[in-house]
Protein backbone atom coordinates (compact mmCIF):
# COMPACT_ATOMS: atom_id res chain seq x y z
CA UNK A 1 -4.11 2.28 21.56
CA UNK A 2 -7.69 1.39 22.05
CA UNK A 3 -8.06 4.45 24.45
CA UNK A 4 -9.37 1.96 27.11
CA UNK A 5 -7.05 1.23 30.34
CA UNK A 6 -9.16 -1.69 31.71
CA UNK A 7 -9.10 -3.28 27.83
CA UNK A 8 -8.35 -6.76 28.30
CA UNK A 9 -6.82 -7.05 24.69
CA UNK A 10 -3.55 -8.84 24.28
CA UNK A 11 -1.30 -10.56 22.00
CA UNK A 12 -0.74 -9.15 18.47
CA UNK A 13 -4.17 -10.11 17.59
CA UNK A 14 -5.47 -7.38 20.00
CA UNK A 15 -2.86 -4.46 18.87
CA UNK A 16 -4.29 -5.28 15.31
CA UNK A 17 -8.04 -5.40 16.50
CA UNK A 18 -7.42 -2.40 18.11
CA UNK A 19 -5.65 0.00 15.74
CA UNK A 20 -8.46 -1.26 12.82
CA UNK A 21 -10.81 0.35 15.91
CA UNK A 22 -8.58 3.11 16.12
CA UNK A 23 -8.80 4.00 12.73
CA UNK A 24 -12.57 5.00 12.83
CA UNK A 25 -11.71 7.55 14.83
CA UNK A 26 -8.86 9.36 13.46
CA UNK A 27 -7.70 10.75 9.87
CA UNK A 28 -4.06 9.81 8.91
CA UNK A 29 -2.45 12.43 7.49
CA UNK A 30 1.13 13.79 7.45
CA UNK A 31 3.92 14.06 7.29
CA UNK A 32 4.61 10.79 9.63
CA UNK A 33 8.31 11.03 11.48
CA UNK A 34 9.26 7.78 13.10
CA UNK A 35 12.50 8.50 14.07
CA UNK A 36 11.76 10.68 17.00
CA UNK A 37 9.73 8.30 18.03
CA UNK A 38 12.10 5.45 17.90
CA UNK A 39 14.44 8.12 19.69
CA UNK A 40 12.21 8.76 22.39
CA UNK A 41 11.66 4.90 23.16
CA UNK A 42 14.90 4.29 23.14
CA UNK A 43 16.12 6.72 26.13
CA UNK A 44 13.31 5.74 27.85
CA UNK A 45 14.33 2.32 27.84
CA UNK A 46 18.06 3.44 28.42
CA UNK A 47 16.79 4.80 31.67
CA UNK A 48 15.39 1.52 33.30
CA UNK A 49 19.06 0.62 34.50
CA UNK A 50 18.12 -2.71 36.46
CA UNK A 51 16.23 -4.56 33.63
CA UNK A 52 13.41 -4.52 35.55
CA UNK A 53 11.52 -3.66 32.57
CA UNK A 54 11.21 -4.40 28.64
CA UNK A 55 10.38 -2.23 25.58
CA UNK A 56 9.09 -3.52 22.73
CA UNK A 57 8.31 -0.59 20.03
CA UNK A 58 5.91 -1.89 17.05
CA UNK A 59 5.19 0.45 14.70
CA UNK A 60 2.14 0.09 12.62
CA UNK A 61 1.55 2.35 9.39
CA UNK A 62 -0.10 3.10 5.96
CA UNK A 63 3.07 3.13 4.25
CA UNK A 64 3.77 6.67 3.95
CA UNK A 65 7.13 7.59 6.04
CA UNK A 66 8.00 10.88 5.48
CA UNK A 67 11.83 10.52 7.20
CA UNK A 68 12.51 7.10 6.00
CA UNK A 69 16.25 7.38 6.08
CA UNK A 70 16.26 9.05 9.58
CA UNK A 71 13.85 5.95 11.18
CA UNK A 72 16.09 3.60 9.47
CA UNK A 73 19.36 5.34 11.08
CA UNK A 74 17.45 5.65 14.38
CA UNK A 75 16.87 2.00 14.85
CA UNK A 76 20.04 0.61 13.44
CA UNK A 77 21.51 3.22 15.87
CA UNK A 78 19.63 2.24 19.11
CA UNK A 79 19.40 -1.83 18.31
């Protein structure tokens, strides 16, 4: 998120610091779909068969979700 892959930010603390970063650099605008993202994570994860791995989607946003009933669906769906 910070568009830096040797960042050394971790914990939630970093996520936050980095999408208030983040948000210098980009305009928000819309419409904003969640639910293919949710979608997409979620067959990813489906594909990791040994539980080698973990996926842990957090989804940070200005409060404008343009398919609000769709992400809701899509995450009761793939919990």
């Amino acid at each position: 998120m910070d568009a830096c892959p040797t960042s050394s930010r971790c914990g939630i603390e970093g996520v936050l610091e980095a999408y208030h970063r983040s948000l210098r650099s980009v305009q928000l605008y819309g419409p904003t779909n969640f639910a293919p993202v949710v979608n997409h994570v979620a067959r990813s994860a489906a594909a990791v068969l040994d539980g080698s791995q973990y996926f842990v989607l957090l989804i940070i946003t200005d409060g404008v979700i343009s398919d609000m009933a769709q992400t809701k669906e899509a995450i009761v769906n793939v919990s």
